[in-house]
PDB file of N, CA and C in Angstrom:
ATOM      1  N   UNK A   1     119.229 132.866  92.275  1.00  0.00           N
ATOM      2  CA  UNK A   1     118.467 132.067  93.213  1.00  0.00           C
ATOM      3  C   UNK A   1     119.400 131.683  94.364  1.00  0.00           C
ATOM      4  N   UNK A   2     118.679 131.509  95.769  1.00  0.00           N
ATOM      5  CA  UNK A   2     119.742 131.558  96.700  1.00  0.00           C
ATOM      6  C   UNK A   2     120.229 130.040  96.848  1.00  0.00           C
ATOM      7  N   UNK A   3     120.910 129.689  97.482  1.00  0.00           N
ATOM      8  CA  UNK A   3     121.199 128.147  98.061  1.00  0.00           C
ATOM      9  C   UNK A   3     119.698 127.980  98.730  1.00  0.00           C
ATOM     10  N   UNK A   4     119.203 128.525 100.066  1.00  0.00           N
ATOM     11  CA  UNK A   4     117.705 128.177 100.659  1.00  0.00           C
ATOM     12  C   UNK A   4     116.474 127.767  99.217  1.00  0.00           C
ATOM     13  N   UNK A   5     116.764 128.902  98.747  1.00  0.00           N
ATOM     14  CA  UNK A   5     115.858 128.636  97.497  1.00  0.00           C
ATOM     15  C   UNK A   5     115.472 127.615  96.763  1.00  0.00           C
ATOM     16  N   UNK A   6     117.054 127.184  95.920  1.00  0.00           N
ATOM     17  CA  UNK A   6     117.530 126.046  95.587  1.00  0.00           C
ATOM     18  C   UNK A   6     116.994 124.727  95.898  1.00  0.00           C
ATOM     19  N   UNK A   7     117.318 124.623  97.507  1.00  0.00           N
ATOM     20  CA  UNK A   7     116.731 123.539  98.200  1.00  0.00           C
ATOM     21  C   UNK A   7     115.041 123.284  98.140  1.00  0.00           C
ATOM     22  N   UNK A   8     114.668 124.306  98.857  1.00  0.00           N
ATOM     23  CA  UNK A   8     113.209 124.417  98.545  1.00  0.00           C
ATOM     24  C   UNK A   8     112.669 123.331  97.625  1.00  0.00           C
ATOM     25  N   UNK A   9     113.349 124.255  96.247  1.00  0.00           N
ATOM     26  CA  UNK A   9     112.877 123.618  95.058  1.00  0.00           C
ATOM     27  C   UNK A   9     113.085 122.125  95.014  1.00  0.00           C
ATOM     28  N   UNK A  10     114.168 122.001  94.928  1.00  0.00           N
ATOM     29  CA  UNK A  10     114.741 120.359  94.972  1.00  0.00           C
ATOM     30  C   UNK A  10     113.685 120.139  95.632  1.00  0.00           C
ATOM     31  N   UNK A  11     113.270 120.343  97.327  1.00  0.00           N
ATOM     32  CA  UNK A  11     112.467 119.268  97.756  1.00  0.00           C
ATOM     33  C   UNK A  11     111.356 119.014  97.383  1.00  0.00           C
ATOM     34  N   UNK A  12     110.402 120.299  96.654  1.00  0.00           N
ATOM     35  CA  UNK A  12     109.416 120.385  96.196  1.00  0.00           C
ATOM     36  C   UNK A  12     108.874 119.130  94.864  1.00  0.00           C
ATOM     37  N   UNK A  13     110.452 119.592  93.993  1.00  0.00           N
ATOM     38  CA  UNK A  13     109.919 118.944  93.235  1.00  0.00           C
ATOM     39  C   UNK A  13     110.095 117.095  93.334  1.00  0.00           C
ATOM     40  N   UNK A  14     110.985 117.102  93.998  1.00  0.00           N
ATOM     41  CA  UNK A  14     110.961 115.679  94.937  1.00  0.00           C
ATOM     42  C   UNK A  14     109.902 115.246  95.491  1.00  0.00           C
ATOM     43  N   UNK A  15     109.070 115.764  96.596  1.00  0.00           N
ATOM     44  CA  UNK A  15     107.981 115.511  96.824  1.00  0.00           C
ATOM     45  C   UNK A  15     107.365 115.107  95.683  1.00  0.00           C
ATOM     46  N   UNK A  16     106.828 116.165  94.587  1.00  0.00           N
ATOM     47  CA  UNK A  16     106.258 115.979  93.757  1.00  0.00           C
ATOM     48  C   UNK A  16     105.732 114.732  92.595  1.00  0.00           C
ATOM     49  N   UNK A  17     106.923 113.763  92.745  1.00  0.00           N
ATOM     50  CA  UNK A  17     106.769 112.873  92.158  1.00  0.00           C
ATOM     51  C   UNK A  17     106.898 111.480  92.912  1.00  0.00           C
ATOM     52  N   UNK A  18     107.003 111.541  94.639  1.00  0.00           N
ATOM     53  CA  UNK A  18     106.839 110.781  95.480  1.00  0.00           C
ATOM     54  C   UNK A  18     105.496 109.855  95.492  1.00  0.00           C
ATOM     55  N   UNK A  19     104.580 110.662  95.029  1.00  0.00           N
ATOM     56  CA  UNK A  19     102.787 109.824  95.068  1.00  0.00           C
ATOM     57  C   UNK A  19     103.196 108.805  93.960  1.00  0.00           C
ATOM     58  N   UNK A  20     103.818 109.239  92.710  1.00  0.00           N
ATOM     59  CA  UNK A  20     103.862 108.279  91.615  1.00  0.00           C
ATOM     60  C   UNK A  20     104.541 107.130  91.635  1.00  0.00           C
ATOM     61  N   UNK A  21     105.574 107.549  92.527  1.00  0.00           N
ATOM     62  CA  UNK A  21     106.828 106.053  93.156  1.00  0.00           C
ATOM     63  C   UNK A  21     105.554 104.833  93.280  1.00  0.00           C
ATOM     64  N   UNK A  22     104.567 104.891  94.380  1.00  0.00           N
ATOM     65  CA  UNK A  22     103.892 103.894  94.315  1.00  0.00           C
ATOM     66  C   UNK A  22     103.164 103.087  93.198  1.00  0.00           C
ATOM     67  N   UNK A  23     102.855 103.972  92.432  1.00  0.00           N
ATOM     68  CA  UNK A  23     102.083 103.604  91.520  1.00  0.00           C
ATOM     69  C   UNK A  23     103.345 102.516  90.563  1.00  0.00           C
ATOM     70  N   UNK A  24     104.787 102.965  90.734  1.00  0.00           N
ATOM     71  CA  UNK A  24     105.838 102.204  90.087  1.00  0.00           C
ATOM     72  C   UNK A  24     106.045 101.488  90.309  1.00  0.00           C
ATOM     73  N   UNK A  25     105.350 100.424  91.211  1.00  0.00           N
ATOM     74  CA  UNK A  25     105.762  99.072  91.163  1.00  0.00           C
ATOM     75  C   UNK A  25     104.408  98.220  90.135  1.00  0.00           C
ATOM     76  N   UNK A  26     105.050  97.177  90.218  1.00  0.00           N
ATOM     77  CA  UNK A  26     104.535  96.136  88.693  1.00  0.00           C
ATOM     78  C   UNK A  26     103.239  95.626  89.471  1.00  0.00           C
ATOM     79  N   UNK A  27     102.649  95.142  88.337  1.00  0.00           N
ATOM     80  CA  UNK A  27     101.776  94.393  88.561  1.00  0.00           C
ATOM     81  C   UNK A  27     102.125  93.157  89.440  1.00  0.00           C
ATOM     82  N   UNK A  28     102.995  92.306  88.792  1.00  0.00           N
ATOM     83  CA  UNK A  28     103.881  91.052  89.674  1.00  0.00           C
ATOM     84  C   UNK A  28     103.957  91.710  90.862  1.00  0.00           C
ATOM     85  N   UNK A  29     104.877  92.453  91.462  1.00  0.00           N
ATOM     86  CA  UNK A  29     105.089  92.771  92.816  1.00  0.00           C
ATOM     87  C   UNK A  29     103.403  92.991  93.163  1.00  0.00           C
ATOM     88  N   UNK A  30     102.649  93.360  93.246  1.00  0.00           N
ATOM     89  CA  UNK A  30     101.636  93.814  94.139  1.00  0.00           C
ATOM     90  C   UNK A  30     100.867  92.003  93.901  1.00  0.00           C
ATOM     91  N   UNK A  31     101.035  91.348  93.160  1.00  0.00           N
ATOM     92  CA  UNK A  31     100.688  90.283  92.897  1.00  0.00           C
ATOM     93  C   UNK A  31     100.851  89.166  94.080  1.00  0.00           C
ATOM     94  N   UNK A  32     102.243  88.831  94.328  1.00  0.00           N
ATOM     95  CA  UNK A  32     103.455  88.670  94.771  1.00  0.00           C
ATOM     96  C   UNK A  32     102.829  89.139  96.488  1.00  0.00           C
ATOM     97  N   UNK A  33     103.091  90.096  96.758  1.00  0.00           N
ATOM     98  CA  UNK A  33     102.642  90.810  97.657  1.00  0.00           C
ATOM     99  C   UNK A  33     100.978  90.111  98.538  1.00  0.00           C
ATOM    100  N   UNK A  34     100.348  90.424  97.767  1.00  0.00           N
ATOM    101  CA  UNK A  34      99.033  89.519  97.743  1.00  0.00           C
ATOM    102  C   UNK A  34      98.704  88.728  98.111  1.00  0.00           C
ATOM    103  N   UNK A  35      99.547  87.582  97.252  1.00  0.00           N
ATOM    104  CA  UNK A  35      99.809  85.896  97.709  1.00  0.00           C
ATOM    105  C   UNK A  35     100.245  85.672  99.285  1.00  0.00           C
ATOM    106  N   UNK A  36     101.361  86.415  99.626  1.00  0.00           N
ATOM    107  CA  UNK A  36     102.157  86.542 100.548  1.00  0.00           C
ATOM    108  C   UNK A  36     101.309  86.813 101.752  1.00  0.00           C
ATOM    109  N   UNK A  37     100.261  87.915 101.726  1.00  0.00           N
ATOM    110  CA  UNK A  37      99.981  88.305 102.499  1.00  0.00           C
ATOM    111  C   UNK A  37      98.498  87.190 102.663  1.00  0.00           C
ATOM    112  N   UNK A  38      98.146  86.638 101.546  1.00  0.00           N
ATOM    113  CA  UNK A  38      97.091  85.357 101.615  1.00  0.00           C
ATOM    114  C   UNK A  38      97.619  84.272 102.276  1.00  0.00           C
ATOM    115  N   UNK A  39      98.558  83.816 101.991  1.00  0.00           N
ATOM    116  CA  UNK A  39      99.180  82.619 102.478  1.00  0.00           C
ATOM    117  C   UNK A  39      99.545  82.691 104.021  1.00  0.00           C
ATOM    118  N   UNK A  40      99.799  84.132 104.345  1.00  0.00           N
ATOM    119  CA  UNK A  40     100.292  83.827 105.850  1.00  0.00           C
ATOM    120  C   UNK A  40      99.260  84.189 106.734  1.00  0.00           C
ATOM    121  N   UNK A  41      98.311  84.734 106.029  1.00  0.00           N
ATOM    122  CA  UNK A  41      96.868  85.409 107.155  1.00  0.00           C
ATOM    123  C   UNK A  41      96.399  83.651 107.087  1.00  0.00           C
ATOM    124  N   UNK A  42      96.129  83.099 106.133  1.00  0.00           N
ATOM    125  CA  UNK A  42      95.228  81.667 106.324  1.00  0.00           C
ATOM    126  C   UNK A  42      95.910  80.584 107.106  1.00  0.00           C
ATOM    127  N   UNK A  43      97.279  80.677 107.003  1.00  0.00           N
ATOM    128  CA  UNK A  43      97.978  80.452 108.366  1.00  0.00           C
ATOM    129  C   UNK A  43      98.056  80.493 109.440  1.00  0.00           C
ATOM    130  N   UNK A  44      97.633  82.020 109.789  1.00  0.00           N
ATOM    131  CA  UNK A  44      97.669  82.152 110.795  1.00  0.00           C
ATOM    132  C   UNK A  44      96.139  81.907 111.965  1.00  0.00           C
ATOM    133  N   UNK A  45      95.405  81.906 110.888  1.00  0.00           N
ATOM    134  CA  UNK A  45      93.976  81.706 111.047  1.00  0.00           C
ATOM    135  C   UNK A  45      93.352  79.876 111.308  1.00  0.00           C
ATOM    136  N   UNK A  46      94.232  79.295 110.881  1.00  0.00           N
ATOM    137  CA  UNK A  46      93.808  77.959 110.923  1.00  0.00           C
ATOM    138  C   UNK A  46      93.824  77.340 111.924  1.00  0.00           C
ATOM    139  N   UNK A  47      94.393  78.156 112.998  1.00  0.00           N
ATOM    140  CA  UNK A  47      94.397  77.463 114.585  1.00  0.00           C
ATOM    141  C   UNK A  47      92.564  78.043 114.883  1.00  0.00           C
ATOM    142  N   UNK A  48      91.852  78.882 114.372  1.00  0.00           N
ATOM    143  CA  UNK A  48      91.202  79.052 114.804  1.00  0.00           C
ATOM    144  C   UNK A  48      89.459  79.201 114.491  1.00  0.00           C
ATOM    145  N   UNK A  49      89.928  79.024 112.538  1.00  0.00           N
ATOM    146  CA  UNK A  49      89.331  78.835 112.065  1.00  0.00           C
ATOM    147  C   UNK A  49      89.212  77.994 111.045  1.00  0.00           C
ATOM    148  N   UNK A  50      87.852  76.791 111.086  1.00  0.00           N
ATOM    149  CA  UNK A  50      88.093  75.800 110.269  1.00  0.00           C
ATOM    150  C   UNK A  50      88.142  75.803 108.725  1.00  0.00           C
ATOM    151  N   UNK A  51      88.589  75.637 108.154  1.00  0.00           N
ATOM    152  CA  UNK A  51      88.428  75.876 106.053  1.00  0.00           C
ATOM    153  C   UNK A  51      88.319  77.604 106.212  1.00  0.00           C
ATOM    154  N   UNK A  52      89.459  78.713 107.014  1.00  0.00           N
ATOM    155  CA  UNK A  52      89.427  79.691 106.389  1.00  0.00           C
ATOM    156  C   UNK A  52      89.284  79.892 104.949  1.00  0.00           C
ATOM    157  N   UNK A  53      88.790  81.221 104.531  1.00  0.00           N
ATOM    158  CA  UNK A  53      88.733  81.773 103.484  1.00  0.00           C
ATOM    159  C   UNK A  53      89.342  83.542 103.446  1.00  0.00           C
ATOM    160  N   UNK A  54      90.020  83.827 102.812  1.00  0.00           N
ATOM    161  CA  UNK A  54      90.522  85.150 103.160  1.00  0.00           C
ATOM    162  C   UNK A  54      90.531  85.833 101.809  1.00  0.00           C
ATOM    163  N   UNK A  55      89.907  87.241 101.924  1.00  0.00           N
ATOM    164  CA  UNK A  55      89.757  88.374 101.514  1.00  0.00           C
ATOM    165  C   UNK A  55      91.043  89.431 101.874  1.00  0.00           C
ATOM    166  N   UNK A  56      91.644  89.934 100.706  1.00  0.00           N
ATOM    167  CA  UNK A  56      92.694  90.736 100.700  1.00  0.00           C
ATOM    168  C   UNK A  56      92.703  92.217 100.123  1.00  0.00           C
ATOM    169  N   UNK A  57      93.178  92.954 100.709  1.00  0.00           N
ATOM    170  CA  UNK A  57      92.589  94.383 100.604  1.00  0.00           C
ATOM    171  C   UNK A  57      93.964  94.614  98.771  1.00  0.00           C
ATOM    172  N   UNK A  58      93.759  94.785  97.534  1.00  0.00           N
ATOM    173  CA  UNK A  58      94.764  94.709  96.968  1.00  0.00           C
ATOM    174  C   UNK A  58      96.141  95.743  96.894  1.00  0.00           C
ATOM    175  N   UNK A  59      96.005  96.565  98.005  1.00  0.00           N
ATOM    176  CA  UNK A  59      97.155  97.332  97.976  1.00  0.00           C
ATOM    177  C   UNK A  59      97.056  97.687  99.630  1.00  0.00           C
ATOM    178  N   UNK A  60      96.574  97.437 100.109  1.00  0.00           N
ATOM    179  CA  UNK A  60      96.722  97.873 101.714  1.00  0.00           C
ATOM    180  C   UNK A  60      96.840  99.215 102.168  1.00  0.00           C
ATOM    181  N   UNK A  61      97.781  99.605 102.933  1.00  0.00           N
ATOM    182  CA  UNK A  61      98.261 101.004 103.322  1.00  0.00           C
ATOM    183  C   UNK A  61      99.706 101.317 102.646  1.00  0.00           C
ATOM    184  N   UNK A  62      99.974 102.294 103.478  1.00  0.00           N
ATOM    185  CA  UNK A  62     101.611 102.214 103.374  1.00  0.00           C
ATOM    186  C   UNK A  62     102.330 101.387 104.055  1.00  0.00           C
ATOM    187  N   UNK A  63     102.168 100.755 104.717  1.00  0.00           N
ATOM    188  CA  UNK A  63     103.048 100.219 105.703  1.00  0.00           C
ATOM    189  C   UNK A  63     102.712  98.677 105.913  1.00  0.00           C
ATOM    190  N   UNK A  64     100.733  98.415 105.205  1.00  0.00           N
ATOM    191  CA  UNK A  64     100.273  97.420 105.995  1.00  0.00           C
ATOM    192  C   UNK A  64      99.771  96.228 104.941  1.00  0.00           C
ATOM    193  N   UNK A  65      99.755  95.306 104.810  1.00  0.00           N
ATOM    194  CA  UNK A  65      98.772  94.813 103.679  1.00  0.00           C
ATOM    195  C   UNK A  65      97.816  94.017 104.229  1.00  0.00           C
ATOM    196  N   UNK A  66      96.515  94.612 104.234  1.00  0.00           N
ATOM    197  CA  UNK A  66      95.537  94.156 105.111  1.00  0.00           C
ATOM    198  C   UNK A  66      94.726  92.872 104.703  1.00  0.00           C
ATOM    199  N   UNK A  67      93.844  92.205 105.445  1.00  0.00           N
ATOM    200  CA  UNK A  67      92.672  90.868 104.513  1.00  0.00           C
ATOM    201  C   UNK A  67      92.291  90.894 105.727  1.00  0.00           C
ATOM    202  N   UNK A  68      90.716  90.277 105.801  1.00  0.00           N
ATOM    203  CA  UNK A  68      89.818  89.528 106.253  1.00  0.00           C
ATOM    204  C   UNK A  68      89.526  88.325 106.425  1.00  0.00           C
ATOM    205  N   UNK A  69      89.494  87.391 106.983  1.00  0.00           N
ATOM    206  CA  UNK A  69      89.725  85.698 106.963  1.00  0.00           C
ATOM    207  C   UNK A  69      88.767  85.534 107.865  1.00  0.00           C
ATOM    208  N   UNK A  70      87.866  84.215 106.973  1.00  0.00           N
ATOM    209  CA  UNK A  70      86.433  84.090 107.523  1.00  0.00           C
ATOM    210  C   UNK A  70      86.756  82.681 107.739  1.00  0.00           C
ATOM    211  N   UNK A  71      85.945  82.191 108.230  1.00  0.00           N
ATOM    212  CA  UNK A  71      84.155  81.177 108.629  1.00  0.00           C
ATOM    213  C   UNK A  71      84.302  80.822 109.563  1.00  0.00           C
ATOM    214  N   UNK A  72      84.037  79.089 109.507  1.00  0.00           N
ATOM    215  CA  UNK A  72      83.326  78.710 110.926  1.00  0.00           C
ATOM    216  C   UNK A  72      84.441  78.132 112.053  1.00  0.00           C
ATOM    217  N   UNK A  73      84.317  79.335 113.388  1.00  0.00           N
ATOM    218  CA  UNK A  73      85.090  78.698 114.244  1.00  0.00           C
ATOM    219  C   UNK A  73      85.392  77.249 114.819  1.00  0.00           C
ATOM    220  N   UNK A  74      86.919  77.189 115.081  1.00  0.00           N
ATOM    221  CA  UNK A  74      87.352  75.604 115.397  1.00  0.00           C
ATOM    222  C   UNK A  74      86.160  75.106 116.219  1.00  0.00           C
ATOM    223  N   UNK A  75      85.805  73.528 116.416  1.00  0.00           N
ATOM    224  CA  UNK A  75      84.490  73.482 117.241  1.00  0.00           C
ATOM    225  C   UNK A  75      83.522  74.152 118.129  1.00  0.00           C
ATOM    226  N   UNK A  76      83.250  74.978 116.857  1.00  0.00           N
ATOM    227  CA  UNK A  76      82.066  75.991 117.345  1.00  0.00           C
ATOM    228  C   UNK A  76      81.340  76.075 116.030  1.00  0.00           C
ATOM    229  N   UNK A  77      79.925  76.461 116.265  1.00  0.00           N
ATOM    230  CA  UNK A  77      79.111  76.598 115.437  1.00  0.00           C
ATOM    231  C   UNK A  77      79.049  78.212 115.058  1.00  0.00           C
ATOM    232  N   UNK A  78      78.316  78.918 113.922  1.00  0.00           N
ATOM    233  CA  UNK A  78      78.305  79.927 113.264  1.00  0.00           C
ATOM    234  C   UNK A  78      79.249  80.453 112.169  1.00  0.00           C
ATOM    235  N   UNK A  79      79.743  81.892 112.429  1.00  0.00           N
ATOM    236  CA  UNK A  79      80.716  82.235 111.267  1.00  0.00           C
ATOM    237  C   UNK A  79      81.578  83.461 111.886  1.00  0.00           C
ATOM    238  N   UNK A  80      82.998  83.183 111.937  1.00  0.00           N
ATOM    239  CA  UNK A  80      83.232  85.008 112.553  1.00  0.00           C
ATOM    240  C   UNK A  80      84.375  85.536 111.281  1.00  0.00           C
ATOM    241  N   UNK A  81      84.633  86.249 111.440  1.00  0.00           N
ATOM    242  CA  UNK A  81      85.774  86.950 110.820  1.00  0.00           C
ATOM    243  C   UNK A  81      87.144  87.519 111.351  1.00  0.00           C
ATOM    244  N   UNK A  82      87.867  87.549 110.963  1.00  0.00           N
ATOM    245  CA  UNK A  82      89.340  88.195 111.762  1.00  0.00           C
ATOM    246  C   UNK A  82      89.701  89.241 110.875  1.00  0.00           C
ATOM    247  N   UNK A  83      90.494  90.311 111.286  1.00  0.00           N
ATOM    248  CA  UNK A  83      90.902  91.396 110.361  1.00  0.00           C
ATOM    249  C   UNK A  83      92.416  90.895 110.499  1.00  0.00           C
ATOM    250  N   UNK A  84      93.263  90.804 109.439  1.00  0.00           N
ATOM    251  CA  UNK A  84      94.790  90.225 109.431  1.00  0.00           C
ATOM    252  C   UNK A  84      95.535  91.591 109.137  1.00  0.00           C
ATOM    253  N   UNK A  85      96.607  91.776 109.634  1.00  0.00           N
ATOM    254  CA  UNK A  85      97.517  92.955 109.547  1.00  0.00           C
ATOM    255  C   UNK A  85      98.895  92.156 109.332  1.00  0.00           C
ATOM    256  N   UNK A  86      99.401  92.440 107.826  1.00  0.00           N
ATOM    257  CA  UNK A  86     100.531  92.234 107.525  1.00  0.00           C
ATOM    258  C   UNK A  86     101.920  93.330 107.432  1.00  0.00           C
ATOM    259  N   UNK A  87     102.788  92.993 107.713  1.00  0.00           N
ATOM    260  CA  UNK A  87     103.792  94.272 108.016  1.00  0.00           C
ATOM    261  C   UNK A  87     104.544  93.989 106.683  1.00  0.00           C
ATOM    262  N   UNK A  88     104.816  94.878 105.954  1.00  0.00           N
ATOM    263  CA  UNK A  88     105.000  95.027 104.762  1.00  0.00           C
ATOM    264  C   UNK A  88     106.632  94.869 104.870  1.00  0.00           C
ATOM    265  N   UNK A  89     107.486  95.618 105.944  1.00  0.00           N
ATOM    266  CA  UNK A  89     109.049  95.465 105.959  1.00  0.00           C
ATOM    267  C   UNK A  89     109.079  94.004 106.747  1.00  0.00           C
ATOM    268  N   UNK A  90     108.334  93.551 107.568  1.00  0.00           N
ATOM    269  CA  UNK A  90     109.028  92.420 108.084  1.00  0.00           C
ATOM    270  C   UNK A  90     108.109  91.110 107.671  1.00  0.00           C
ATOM    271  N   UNK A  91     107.151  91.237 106.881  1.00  0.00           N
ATOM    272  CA  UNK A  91     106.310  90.234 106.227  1.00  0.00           C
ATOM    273  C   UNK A  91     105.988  89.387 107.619  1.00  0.00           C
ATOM    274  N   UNK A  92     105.498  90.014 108.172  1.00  0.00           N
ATOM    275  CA  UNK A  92     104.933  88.791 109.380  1.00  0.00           C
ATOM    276  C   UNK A  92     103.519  88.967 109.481  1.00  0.00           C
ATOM    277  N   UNK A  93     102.286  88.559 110.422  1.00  0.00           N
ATOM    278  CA  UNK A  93     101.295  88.873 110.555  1.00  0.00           C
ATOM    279  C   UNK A  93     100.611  88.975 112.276  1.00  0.00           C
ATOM    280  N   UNK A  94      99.356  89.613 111.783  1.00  0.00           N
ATOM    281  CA  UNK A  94      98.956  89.409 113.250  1.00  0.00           C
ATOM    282  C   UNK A  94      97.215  89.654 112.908  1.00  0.00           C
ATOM    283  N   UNK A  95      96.563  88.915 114.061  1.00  0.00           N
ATOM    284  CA  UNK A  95      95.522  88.696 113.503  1.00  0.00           C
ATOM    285  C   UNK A  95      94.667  89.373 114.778  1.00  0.00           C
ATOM    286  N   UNK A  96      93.407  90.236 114.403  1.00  0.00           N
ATOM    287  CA  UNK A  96      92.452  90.706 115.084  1.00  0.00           C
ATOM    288  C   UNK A  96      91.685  89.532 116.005  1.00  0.00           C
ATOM    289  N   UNK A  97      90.794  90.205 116.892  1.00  0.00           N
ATOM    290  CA  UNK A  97      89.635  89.275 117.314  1.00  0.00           C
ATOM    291  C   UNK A  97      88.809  88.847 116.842  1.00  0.00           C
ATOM    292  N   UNK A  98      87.877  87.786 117.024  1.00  0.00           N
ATOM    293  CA  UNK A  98      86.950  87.379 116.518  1.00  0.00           C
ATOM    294  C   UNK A  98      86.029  87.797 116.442  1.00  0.00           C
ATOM    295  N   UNK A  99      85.282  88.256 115.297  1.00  0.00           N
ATOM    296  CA  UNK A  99      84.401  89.385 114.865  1.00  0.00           C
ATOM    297  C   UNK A  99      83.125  88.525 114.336  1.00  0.00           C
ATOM    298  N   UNK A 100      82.263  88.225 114.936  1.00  0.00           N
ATOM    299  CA  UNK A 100      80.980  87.766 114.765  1.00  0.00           C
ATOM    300  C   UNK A 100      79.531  88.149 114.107  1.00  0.00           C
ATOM    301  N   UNK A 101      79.336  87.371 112.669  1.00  0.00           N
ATOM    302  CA  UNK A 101      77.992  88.189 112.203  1.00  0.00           C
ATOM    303  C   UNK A 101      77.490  89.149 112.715  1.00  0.00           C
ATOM    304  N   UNK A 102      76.745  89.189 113.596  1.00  0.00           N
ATOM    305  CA  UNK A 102      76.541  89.968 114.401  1.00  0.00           C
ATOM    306  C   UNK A 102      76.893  91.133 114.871  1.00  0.00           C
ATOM    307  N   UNK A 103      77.921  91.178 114.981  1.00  0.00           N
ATOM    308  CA  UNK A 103      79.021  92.224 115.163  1.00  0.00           C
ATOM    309  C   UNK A 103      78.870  93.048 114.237  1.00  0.00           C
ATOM    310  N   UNK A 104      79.259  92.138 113.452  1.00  0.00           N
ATOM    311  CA  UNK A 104      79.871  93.039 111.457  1.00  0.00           C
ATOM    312  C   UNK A 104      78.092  93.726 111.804  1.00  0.00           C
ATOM    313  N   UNK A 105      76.904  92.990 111.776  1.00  0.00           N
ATOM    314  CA  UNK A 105      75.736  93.921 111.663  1.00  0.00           C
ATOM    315  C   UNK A 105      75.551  94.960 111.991  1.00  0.00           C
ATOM    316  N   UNK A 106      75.955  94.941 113.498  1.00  0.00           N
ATOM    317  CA  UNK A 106      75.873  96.096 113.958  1.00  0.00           C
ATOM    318  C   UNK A 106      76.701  97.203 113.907  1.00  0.00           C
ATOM    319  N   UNK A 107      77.362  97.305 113.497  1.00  0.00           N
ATOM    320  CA  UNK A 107      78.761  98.480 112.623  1.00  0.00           C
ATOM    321  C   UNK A 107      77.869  98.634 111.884  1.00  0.00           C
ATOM    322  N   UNK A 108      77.429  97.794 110.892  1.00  0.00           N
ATOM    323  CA  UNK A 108      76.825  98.141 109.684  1.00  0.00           C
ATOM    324  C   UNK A 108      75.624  99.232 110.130  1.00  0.00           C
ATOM    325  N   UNK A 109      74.909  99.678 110.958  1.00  0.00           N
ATOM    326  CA  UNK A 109      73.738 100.270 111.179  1.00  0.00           C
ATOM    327  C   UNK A 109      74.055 101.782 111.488  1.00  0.00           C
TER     328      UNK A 109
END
């Protein structure tokens, strides 16, 4: 088998067991993770929304750990939603626009 060959293989079978790496972290860490990414979306949301409530996607992307953070805007009447984007290497957040019943309906159609 040549050296090119060799390599090949190595990377192949490297790849190969790359999908499962994720699956190797614990329950705690994605737990952990979770909280983290709850605690700082409702944070970040409270300037704008009164008694947030936030919905967390439980594994996100690769890169992202996503949630939803609802209800009723600071003195305003109705209900909107924000989409929260957490950065997984630098644990910070950032929060979408205000997404209004309404809104969400009409996507929905």
């Amino acid at each position: 088998m040549t050296f090119h060959s060799r390599v090949t293989l190595a990377v192949l079978v490297t790849a190969s067991f790359a999908p499962s790496l994720a699956f190797a972290s614990s329950d705690d860490a994605w737990g952990a993770m979770r909280a983290d990414v709850a605690e700082k979306c409702l944070a970040a949301a409270a300037g704008s929304i009164e008694k947030p409530r936030v919905v967390v996607d439980p594994f996100g992307s690769q890169s992202f750990g996503l949630a939803l953070v609802s209800g009723k805007p600071q003195g305003a009447k109705g209900r909107i939603t924000q989409i929260c984007v957490y950065n997984k290497q630098t644990k910070t957040v950032e929060l979408g626009g205000e997404l209004t019943r309404e809104m969400l309906k009409e996507s929905a159609k």
